[in-house]
C-alpha atoms as a PDB file:
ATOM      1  CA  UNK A   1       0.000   0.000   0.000  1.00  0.00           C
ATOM      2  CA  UNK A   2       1.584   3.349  -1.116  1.00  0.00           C
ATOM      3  CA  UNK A   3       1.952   5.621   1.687  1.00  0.00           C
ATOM      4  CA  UNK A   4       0.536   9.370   2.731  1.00  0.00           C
ATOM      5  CA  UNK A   5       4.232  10.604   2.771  1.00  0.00           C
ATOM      6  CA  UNK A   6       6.707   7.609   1.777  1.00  0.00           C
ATOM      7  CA  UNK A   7      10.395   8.220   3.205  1.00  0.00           C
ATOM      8  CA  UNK A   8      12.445  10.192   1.060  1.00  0.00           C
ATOM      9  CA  UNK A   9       9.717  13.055   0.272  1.00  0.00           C
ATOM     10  CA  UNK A  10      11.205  16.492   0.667  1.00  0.00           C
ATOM     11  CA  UNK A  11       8.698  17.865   4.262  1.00  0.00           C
ATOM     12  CA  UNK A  12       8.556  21.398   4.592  1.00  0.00           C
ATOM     13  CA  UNK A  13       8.248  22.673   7.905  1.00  0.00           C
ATOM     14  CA  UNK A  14       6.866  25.736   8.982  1.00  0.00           C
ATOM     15  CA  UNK A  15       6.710  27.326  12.363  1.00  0.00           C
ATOM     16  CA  UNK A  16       2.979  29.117  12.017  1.00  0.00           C
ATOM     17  CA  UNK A  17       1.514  28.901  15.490  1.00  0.00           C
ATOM     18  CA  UNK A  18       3.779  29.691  18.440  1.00  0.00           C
ATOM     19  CA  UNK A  19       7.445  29.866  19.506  1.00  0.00           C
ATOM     20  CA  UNK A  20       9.322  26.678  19.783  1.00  0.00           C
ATOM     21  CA  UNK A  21      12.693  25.760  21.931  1.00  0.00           C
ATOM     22  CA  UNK A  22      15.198  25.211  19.271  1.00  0.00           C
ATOM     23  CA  UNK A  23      16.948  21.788  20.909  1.00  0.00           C
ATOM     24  CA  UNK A  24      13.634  19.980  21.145  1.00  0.00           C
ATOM     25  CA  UNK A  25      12.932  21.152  17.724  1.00  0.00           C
ATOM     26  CA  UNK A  26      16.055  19.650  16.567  1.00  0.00           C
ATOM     27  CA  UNK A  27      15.883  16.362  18.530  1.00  0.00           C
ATOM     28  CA  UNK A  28      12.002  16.656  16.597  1.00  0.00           C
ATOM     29  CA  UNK A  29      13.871  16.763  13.526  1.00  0.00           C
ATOM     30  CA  UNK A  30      16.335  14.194  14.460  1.00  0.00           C
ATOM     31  CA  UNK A  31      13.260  11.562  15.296  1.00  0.00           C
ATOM     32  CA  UNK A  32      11.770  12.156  12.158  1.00  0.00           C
ATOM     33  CA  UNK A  33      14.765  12.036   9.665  1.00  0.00           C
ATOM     34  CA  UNK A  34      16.155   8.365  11.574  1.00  0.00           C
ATOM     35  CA  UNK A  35      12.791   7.110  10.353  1.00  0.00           C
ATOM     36  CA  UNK A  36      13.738   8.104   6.935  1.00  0.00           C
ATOM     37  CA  UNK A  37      11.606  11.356   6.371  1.00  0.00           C
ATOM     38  CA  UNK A  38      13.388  14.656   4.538  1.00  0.00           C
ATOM     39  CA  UNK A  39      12.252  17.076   6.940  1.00  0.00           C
ATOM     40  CA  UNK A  40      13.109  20.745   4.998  1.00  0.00           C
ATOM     41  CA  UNK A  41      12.626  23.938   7.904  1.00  0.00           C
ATOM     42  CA  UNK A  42      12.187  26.357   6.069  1.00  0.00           C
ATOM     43  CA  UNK A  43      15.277  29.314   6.430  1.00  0.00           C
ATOM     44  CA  UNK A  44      14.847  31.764   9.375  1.00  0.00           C
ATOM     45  CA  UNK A  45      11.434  30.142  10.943  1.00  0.00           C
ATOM     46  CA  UNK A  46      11.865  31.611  14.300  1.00  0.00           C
ATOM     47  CA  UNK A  47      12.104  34.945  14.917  1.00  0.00           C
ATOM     48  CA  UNK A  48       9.845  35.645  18.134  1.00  0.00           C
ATOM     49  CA  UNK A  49       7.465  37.806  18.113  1.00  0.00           C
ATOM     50  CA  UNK A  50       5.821  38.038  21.846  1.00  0.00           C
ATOM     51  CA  UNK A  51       4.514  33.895  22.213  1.00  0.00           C
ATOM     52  CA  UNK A  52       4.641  33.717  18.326  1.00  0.00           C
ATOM     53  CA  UNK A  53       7.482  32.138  16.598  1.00  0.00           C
ATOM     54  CA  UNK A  54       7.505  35.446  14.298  1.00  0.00           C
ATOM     55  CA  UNK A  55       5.114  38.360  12.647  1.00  0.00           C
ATOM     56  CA  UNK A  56       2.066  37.628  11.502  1.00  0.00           C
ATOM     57  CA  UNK A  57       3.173  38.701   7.651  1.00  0.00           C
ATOM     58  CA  UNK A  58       6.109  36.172   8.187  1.00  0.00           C
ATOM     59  CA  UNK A  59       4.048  33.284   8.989  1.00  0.00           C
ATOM     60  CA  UNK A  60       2.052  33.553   6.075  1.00  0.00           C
ATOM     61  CA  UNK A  61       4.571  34.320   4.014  1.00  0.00           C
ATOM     62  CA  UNK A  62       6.538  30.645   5.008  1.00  0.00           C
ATOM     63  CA  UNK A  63       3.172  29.043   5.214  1.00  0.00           C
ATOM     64  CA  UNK A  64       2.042  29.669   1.694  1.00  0.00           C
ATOM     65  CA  UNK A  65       5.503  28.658   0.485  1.00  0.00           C
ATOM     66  CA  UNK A  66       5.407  25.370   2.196  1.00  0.00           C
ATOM     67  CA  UNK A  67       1.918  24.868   1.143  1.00  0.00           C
ATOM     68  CA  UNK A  68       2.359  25.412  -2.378  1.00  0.00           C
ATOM     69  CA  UNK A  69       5.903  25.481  -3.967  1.00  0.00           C
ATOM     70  CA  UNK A  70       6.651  22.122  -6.002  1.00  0.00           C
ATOM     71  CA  UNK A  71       9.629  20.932  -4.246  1.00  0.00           C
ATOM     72  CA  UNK A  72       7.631  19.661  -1.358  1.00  0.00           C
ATOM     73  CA  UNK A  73       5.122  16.705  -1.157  1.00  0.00           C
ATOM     74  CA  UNK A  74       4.040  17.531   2.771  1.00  0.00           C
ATOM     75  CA  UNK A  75       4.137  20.081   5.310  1.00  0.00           C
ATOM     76  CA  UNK A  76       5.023  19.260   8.863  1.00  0.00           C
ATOM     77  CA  UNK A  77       4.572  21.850  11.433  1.00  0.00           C
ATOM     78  CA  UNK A  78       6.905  22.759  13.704  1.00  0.00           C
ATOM     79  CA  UNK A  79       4.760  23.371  16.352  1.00  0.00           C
ATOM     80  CA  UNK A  80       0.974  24.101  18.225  1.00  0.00           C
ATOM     81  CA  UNK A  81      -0.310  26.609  20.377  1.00  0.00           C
ATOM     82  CA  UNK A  82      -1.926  29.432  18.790  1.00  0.00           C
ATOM     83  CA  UNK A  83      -1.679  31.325  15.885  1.00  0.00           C
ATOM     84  CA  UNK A  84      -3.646  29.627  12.947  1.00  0.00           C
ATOM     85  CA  UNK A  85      -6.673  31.444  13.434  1.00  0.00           C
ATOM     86  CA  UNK A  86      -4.965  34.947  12.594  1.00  0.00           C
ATOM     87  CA  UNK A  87      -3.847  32.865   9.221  1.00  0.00           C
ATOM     88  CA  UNK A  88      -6.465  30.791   7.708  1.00  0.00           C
ATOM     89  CA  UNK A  89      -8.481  33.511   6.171  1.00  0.00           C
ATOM     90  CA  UNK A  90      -5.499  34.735   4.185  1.00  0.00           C
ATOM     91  CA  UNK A  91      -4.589  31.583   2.039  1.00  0.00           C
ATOM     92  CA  UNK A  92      -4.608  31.463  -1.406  1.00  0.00           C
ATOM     93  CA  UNK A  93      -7.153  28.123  -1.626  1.00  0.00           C
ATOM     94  CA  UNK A  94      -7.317  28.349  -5.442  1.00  0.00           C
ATOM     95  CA  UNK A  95      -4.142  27.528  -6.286  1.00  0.00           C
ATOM     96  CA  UNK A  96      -2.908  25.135  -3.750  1.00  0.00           C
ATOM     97  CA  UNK A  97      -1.982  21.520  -4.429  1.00  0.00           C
ATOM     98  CA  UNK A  98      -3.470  18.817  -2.324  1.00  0.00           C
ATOM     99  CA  UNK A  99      -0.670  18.149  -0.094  1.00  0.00           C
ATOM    100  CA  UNK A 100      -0.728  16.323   3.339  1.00  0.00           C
ATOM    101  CA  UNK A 101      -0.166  18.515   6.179  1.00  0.00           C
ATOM    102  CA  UNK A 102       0.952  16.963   9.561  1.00  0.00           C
ATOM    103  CA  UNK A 103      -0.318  18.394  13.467  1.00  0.00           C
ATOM    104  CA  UNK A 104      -2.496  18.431  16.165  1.00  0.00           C
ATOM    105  CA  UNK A 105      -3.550  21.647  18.884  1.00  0.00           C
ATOM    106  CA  UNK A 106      -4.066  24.665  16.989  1.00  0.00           C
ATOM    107  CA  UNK A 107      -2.993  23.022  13.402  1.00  0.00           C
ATOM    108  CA  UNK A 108      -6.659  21.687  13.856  1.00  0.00           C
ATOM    109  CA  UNK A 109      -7.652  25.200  12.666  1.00  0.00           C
ATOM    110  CA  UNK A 110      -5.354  25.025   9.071  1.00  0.00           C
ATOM    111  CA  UNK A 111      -6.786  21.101   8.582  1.00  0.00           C
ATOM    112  CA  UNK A 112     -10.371  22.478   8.625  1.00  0.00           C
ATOM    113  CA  UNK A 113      -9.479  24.710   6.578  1.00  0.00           C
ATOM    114  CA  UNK A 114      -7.379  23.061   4.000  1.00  0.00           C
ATOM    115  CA  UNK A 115      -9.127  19.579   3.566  1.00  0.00           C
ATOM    116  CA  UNK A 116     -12.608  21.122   3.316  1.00  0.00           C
ATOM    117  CA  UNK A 117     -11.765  23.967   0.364  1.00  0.00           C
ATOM    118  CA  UNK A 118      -8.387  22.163  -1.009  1.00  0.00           C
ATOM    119  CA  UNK A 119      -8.632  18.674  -0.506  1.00  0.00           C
ATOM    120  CA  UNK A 120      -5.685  18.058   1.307  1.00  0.00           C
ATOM    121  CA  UNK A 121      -4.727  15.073   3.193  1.00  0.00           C
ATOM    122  CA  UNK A 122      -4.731  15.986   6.908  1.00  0.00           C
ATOM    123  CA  UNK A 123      -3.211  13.490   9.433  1.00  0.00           C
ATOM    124  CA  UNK A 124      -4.195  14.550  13.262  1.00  0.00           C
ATOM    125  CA  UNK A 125      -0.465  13.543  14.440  1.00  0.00           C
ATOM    126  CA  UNK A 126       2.797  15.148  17.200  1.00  0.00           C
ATOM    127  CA  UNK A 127       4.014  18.047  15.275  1.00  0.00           C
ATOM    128  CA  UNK A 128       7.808  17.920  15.169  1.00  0.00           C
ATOM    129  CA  UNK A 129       8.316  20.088  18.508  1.00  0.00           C
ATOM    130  CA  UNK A 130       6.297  17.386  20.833  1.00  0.00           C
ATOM    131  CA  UNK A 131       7.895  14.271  19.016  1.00  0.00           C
ATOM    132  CA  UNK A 132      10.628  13.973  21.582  1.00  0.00           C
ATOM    133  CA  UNK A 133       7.977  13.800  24.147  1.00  0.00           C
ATOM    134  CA  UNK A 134       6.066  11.745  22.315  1.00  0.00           C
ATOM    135  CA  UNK A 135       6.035   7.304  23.364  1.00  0.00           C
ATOM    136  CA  UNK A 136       7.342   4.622  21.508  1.00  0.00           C
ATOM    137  CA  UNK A 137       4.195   3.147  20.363  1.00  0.00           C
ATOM    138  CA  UNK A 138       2.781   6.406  19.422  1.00  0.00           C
ATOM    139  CA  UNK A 139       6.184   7.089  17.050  1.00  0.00           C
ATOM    140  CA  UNK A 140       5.719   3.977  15.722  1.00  0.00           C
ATOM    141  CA  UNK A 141       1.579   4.235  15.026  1.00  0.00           C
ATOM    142  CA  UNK A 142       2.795   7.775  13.097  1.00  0.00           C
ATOM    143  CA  UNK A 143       5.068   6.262  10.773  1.00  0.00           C
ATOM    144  CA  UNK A 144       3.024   3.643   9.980  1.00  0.00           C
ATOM    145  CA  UNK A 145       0.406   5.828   8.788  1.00  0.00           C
ATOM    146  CA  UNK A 146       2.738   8.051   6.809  1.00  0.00           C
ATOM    147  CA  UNK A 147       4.317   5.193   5.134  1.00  0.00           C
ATOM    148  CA  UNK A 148       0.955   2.961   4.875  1.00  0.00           C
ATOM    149  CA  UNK A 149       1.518  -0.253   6.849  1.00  0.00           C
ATOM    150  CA  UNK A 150      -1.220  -1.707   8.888  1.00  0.00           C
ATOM    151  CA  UNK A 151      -2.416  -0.111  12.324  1.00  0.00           C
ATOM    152  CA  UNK A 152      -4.383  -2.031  15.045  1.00  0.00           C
ATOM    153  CA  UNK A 153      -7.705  -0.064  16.176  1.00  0.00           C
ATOM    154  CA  UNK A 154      -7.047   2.497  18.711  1.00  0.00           C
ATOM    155  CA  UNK A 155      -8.558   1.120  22.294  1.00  0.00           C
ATOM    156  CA  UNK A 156     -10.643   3.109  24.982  1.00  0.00           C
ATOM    157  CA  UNK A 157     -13.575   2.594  26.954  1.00  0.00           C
ATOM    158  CA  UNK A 158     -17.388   2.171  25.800  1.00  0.00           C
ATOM    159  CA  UNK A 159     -19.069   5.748  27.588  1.00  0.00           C
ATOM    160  CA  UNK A 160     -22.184   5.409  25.735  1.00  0.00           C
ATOM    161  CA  UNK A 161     -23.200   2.289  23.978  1.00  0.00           C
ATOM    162  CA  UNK A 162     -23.819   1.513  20.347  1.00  0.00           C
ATOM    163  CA  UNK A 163     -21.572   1.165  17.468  1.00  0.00           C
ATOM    164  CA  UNK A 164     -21.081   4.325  14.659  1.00  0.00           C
ATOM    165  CA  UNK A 165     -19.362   4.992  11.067  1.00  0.00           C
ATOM    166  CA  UNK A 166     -18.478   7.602   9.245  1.00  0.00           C
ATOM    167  CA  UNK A 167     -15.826  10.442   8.473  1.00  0.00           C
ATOM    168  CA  UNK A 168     -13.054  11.133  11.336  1.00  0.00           C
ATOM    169  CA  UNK A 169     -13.094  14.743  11.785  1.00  0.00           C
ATOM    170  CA  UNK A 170     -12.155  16.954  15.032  1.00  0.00           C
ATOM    171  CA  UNK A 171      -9.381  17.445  17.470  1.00  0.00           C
ATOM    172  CA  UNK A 172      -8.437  20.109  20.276  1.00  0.00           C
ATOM    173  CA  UNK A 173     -11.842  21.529  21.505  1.00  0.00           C
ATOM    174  CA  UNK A 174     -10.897  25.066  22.591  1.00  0.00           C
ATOM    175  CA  UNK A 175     -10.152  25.409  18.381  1.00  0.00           C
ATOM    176  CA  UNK A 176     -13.093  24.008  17.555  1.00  0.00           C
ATOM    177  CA  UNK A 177     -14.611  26.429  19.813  1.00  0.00           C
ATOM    178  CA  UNK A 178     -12.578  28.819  18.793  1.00  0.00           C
ATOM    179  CA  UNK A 179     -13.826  28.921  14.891  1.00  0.00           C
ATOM    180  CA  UNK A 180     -17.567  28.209  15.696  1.00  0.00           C
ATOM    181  CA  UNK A 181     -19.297  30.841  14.113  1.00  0.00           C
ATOM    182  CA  UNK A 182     -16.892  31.426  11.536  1.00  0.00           C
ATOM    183  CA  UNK A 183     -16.449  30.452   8.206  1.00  0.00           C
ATOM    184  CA  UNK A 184     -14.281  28.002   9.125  1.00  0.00           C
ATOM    185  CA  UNK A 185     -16.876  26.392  11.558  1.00  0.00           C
ATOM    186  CA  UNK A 186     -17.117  21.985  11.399  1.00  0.00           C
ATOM    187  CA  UNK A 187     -19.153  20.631  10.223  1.00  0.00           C
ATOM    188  CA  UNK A 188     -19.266  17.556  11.981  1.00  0.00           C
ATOM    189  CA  UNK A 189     -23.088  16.118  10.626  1.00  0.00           C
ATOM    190  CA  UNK A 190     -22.666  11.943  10.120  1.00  0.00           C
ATOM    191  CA  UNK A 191     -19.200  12.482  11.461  1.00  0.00           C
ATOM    192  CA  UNK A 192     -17.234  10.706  13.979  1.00  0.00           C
ATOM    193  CA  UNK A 193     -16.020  13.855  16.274  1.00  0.00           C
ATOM    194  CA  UNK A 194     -12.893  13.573  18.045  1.00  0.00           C
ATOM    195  CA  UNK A 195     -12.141  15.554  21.291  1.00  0.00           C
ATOM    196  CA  UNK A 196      -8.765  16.232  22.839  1.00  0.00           C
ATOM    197  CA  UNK A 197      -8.071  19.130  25.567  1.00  0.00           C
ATOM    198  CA  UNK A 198      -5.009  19.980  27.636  1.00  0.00           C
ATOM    199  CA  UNK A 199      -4.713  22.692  30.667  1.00  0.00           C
ATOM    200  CA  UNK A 200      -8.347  23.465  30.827  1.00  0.00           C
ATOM    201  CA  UNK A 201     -10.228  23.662  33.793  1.00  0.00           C
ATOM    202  CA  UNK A 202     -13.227  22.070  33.792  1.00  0.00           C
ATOM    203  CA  UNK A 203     -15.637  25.175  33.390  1.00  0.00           C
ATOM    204  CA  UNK A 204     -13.905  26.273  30.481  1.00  0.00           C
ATOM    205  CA  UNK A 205     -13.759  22.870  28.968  1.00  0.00           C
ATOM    206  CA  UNK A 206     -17.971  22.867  29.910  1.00  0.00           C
ATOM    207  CA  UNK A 207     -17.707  26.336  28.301  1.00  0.00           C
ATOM    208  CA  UNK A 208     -16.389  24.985  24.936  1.00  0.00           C
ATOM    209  CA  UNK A 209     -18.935  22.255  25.026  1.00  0.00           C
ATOM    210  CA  UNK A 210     -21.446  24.598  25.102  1.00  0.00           C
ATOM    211  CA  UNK A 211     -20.447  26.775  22.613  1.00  0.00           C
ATOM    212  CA  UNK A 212     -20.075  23.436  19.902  1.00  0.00           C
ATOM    213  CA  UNK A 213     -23.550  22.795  20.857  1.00  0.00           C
ATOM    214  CA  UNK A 214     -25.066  26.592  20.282  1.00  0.00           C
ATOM    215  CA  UNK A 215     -23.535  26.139  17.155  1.00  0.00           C
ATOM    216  CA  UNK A 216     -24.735  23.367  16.057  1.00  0.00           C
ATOM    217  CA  UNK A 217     -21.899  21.299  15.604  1.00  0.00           C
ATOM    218  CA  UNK A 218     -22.890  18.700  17.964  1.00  0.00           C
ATOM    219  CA  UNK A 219     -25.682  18.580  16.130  1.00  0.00           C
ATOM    220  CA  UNK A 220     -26.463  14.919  13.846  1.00  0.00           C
ATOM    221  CA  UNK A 221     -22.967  14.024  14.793  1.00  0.00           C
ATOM    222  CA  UNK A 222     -22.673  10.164  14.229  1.00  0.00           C
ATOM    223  CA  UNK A 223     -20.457   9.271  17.051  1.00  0.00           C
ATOM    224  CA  UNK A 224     -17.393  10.772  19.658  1.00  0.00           C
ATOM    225  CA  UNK A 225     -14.447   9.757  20.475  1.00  0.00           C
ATOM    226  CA  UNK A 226     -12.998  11.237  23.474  1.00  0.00           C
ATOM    227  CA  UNK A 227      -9.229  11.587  23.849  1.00  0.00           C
ATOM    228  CA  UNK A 228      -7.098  12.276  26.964  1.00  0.00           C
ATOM    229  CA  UNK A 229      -8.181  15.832  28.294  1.00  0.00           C
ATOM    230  CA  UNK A 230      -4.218  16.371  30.187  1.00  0.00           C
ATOM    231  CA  UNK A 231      -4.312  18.224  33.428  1.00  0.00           C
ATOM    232  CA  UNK A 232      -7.656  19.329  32.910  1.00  0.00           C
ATOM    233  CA  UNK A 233      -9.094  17.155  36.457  1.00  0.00           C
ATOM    234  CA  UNK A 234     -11.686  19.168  39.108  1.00  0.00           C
ATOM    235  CA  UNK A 235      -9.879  19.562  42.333  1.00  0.00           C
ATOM    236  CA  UNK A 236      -9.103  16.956  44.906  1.00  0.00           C
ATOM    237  CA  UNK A 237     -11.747  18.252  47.126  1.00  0.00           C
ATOM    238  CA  UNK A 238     -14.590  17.452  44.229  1.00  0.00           C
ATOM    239  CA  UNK A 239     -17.238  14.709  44.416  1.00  0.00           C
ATOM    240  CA  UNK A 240     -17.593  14.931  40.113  1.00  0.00           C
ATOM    241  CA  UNK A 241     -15.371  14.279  37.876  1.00  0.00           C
ATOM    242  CA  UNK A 242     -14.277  15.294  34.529  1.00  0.00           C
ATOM    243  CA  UNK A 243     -16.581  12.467  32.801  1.00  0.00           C
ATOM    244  CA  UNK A 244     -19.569  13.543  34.317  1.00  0.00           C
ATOM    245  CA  UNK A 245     -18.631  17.172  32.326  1.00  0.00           C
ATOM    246  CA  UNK A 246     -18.413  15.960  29.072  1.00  0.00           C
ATOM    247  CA  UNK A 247     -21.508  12.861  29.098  1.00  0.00           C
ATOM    248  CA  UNK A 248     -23.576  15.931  30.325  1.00  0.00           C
ATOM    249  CA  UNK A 249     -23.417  17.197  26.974  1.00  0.00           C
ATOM    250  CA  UNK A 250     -22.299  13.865  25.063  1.00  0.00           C
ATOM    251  CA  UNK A 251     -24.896  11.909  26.947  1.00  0.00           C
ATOM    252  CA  UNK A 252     -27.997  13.666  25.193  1.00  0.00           C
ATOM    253  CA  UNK A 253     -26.796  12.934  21.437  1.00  0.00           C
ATOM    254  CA  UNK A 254     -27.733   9.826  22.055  1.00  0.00           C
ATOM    255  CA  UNK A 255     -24.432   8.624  19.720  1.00  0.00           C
ATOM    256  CA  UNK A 256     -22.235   6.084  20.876  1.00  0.00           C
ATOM    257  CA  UNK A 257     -19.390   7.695  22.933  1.00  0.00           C
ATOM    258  CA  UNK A 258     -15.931   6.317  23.672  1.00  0.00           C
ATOM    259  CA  UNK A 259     -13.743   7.504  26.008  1.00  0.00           C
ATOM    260  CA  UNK A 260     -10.139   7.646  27.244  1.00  0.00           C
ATOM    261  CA  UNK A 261      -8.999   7.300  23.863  1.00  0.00           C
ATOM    262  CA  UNK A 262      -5.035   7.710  23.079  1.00  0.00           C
ATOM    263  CA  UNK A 263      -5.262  11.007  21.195  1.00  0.00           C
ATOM    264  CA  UNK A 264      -4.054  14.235  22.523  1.00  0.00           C
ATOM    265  CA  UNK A 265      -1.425  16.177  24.199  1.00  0.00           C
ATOM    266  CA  UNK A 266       0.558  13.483  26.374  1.00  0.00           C
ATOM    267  CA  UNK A 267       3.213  10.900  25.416  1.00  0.00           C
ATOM    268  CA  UNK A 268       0.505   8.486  23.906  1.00  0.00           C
ATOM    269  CA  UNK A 269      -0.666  10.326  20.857  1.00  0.00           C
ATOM    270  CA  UNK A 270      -1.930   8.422  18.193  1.00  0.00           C
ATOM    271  CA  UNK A 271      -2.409   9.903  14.653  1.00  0.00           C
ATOM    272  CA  UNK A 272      -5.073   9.777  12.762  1.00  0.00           C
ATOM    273  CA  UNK A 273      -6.104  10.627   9.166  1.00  0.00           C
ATOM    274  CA  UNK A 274      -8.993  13.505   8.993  1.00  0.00           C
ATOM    275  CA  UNK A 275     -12.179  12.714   6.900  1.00  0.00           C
ATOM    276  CA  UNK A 276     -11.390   8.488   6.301  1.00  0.00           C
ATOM    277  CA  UNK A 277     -14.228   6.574   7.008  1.00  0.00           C
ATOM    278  CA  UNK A 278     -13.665   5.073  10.862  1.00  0.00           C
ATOM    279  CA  UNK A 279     -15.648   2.960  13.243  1.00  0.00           C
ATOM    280  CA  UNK A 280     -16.354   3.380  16.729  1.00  0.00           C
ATOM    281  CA  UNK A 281     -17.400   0.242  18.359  1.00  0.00           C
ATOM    282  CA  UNK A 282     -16.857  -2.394  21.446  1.00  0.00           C
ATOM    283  CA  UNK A 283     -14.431   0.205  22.882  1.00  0.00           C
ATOM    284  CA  UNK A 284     -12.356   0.995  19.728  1.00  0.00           C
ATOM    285  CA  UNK A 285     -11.695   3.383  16.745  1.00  0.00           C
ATOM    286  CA  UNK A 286     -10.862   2.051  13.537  1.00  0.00           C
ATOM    287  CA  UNK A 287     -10.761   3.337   9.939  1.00  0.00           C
ATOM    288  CA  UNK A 288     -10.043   1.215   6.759  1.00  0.00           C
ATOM    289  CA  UNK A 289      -7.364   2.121   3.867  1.00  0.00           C
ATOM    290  CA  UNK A 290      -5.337   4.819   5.395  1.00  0.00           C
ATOM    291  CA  UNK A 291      -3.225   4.614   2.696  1.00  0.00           C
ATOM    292  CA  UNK A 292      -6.241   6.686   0.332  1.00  0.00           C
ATOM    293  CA  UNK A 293      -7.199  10.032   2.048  1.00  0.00           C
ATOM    294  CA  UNK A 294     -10.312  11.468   0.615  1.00  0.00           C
ATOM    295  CA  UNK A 295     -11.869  15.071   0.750  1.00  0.00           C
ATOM    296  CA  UNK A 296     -12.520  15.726   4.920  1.00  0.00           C
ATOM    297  CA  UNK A 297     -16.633  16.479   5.718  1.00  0.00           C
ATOM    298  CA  UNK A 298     -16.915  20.112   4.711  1.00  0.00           C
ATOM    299  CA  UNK A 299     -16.949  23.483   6.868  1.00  0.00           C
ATOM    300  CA  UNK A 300     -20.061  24.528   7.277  1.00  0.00           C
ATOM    301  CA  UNK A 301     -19.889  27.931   5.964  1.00  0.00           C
ATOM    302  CA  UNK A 302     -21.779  31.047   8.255  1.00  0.00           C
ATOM    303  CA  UNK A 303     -22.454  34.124   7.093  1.00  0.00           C
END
């Protein structure tokens, strides 16, 4: 099975969200380029601008390069945060090639954006600053995405009954919060919606939930599957837990839920490709030839 990004193809990395630390960039790199992979940064990423890696005009400046000039066949970025949000609107959609982009957190924002109006591959997966910190297993699951070997089902815990298919779609929760009522709003209808948080508290993470559900994109969804919400539990002194938080809104869709899924900001985070068909059932998440990435469910546009 040919492979989203075989070793050997020239990666272009970009630094369009926020400021990295240069040695676990380059121990990033390092990971990536034993495996095989020609990761390409592109010349003077960082130069910080208060949490960004650089100005505004600079990061869209790199971005469209990686995104579009010829020598590159995928675009890795170097790291999360924030930062997308200020850049999506500016792209050039028409005339970008459909290219597989690589990263998780705020890169959520640019896959949204770029498999819904371009077509591009997006694979959910460590961007190159968090793949030192990233597990074994987890390394391993990424590669064998990129390069299109066989993956065993990802394994959590039945929440809420029932099994569920369709297109794999979501990520971080504050960004999909964060772009609700934009143009770039999911549209997550028949969809299997994935949820991830870090560093939340719980009322803001009940906060977000709320927000995807005034906006509708809760709405018809086909099934969830719940990541690992990192350092995001009530205090000691609570007699609730995070669970309870999210099945207060999950509950009522009446989709089959699974939780505790590994997907998300810690050392187990397992990459997934946006917009396959996948299966949630018996406590697992599947999809079937993630070797052939197809157009992602489309953004539902708001005027």
């Amino acid at each position: 099975m040919a492979g989203l990004v075989p070793p050997g193809t020239p990666i272009a990395v970009v630094a369009p969200s926020h400021a990295y630390d240069p040695d676990r960039f380059e121990a990033g790199l390092h990971i990536a380029r034993a495996r095989g992979h020609d990761l390409r940064p592109l010349p003077g990423l960082l130069q910080p601008h208060r949490y960004f890696s650089a100005p505004a005009p600079h990061r869209l400046a790199q971005l469209v390069e990686a995104l579009s000039d010829d020598q590159y066949g995928a675009v890795w970025i170097a790291r999360g945060g924030s930062g997308l949000t200020q850049l999506v609107e500016w792209l050039p959609y028409d005339r970008l090639p459909r290219r597989p982009i690589i990263g998780f957190s705020d890169v959520v924002t640019l896959l949204m954006a770029l498999t819904s109006r371009v077509g591009s591959p997006g694979i959910h997966g460590p961007v190159v600053h968090s793949l030192p910190l990233t597990d074994e297993a987890s390394l391993d699951h990424l590669f064998d995405l990129l390069e299109g070997r066989p993956m065993a089902p990802l394994e959590g815990h039945m929440w809420v009954d029932g099994e569920a298919s369709g297109p794999l779609v979501g990520g971080n929760l504050c960004m999909l919060a964060a772009t609700a009522g934009t143009q770039f709003q999911l549209d997550a209808r028949g969809a299997i919606l994935v949820l991830e948080e870090v560093a939340e508290a719980p009322y803001r993470i009940e906060r977000s939930l709320q927000q995807l559900r005034s906006a509708g994109i809760l709405d018809e969804v086909a099934g969830v599957a719940v990541g690992t919400f990192l350092d995001c539990e009530p205090p000691p002194e609570a007699t609730w837990d995070l669970r309870e938080v999210l099945l207060d809104y999950l509950g009522p869709l009446e989709v089959p839920v699974v939780g505790a899924l590994p997907i998300g900001h810690g050392p187990a985070n397992r990459a997934f490709p946006w917009g396959v068909s996948a299966t949630l059932a018996g406590g697992r998440l599947s999809w079937g030839d993630q070797g052939r990435l197809g157009p992602a469910t489309p953004s539902r546009e708001v005027s």
